[in-house]
C-alpha atoms as a PDB file:
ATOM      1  CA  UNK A   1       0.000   0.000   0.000  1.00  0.00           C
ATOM      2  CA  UNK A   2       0.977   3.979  -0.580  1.00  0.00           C
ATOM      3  CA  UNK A   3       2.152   5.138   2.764  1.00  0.00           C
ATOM      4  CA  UNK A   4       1.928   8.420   1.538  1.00  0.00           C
ATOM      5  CA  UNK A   5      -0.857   9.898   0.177  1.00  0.00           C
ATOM      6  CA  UNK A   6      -0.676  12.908  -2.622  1.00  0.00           C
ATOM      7  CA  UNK A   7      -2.903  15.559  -1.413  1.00  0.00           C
ATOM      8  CA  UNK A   8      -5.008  17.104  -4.736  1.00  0.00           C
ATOM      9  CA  UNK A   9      -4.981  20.730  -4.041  1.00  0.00           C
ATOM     10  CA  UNK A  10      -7.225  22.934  -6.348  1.00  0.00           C
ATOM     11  CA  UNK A  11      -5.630  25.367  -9.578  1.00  0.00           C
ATOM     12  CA  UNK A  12      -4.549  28.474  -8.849  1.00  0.00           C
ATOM     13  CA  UNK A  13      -7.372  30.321 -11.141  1.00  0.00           C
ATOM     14  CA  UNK A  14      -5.426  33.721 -10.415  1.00  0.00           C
ATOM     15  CA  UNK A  15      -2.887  32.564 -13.226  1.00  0.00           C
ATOM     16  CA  UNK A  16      -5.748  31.490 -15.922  1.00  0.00           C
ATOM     17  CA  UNK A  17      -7.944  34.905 -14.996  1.00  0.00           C
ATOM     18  CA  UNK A  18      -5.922  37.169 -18.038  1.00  0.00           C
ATOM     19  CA  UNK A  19      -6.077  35.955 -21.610  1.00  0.00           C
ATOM     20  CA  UNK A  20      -4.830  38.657 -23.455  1.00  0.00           C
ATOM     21  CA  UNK A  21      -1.257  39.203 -23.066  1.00  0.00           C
ATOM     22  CA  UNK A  22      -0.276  41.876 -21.320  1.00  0.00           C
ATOM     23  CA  UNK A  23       1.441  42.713 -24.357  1.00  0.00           C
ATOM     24  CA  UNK A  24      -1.244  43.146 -26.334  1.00  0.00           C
ATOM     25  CA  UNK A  25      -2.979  45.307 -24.534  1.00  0.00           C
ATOM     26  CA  UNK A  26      -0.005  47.580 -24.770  1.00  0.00           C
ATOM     27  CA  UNK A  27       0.273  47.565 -28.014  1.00  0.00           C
ATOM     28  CA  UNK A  28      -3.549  48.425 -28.803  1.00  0.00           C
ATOM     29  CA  UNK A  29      -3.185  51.172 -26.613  1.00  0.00           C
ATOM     30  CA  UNK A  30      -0.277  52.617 -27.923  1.00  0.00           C
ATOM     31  CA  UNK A  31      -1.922  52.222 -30.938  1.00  0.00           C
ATOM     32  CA  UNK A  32      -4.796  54.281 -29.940  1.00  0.00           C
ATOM     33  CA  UNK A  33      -2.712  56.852 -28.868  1.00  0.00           C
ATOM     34  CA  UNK A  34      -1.144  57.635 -31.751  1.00  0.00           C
ATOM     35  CA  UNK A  35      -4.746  57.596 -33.717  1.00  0.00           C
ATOM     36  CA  UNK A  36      -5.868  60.499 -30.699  1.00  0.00           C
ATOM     37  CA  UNK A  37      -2.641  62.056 -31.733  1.00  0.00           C
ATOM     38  CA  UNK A  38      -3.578  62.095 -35.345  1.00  0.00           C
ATOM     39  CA  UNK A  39      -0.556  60.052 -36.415  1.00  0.00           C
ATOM     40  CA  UNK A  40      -2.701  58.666 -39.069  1.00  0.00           C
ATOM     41  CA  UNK A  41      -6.073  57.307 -39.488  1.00  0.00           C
ATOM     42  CA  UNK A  42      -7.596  54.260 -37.626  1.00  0.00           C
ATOM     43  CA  UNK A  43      -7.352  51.995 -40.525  1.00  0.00           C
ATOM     44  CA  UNK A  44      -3.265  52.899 -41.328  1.00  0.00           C
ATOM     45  CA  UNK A  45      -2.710  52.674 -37.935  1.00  0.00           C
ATOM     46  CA  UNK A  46      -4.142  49.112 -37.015  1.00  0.00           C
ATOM     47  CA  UNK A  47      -2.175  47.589 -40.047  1.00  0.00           C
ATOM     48  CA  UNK A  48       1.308  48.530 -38.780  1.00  0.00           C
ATOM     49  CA  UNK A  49       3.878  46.012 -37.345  1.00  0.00           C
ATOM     50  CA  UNK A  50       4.550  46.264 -33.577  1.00  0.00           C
ATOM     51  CA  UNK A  51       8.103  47.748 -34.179  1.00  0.00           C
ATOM     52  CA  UNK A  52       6.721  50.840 -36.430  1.00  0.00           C
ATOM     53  CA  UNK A  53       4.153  51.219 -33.607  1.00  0.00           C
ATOM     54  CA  UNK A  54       6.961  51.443 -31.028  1.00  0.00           C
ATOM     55  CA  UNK A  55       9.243  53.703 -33.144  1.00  0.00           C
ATOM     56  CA  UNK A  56       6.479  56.342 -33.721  1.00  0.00           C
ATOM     57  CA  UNK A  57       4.971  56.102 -30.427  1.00  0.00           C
ATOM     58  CA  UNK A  58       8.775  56.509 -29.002  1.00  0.00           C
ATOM     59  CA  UNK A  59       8.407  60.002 -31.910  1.00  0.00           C
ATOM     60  CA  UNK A  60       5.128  60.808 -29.732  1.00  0.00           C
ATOM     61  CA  UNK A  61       6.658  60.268 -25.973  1.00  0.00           C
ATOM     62  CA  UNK A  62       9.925  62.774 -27.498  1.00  0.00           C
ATOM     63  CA  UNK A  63       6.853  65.397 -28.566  1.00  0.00           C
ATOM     64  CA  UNK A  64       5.373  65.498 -25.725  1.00  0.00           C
ATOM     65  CA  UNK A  65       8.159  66.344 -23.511  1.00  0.00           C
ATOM     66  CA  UNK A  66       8.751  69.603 -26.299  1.00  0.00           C
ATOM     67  CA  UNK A  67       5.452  70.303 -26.731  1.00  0.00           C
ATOM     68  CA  UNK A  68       2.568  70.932 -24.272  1.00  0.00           C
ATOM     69  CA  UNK A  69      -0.081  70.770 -27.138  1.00  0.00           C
ATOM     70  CA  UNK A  70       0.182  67.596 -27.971  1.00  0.00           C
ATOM     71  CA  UNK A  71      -2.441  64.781 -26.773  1.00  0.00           C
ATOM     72  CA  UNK A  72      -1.354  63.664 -23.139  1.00  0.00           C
ATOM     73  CA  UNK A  73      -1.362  59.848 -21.943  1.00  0.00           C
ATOM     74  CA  UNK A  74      -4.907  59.353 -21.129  1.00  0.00           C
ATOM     75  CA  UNK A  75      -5.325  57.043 -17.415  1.00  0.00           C
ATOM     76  CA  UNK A  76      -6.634  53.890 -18.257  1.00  0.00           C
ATOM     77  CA  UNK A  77      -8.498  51.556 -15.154  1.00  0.00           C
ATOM     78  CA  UNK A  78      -6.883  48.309 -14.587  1.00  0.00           C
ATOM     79  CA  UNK A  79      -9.683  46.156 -16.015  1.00  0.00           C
ATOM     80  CA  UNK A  80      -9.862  42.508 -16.467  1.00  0.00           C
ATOM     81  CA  UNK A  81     -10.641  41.414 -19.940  1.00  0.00           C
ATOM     82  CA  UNK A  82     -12.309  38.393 -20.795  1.00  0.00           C
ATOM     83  CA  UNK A  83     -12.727  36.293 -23.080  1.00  0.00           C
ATOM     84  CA  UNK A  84     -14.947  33.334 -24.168  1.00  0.00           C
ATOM     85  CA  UNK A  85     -13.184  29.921 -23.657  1.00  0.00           C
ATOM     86  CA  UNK A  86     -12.323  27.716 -26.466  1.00  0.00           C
ATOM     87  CA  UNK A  87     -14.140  25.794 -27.942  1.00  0.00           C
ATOM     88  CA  UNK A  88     -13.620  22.048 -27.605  1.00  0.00           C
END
């Protein structure tokens, strides 16, 4: 017989509660940053590669600091997003 017994503990659901990257979520908002900025429309702006959005918001962030004008970071809540589970 097992002497000792394995004790089933239940998942940590903390780890499954995000399903969007956090870097994701940074990216879309930069991206909507630069379209409040009026770095180009919503449609140009969607379609670009994470590095061009990085470079150009990195051209915003250096704009700001000269410029007082220019749209400032907006606060965002922490919010949890969700998502619908796979499908099996």
């Amino acid at each position: 017989m097992i002497k000792n017994k394995v004790k089933h503990t239940p998942p940590d659901w903390a780890k499954y509660k995000k399903n969007v990257p956090d870097k994701k979520i940074e990216l879309r908002r930069m991206k909507e940053k630069l379209i409040a900025a009026h770095f180009g429309s919503e449609n140009q702006v969607m379609r670009w590669r994470e590095d061009k959005v990085r470079a150009t918001y990195k051209r915003l962030e250096e704009l700001r600091k000269k410029n007082p004008k220019v749209p400032q970071k907006p606060d965002y809540p922490e919010a949890e997003v969700s998502t619908r589970p796979p499908k099996l």
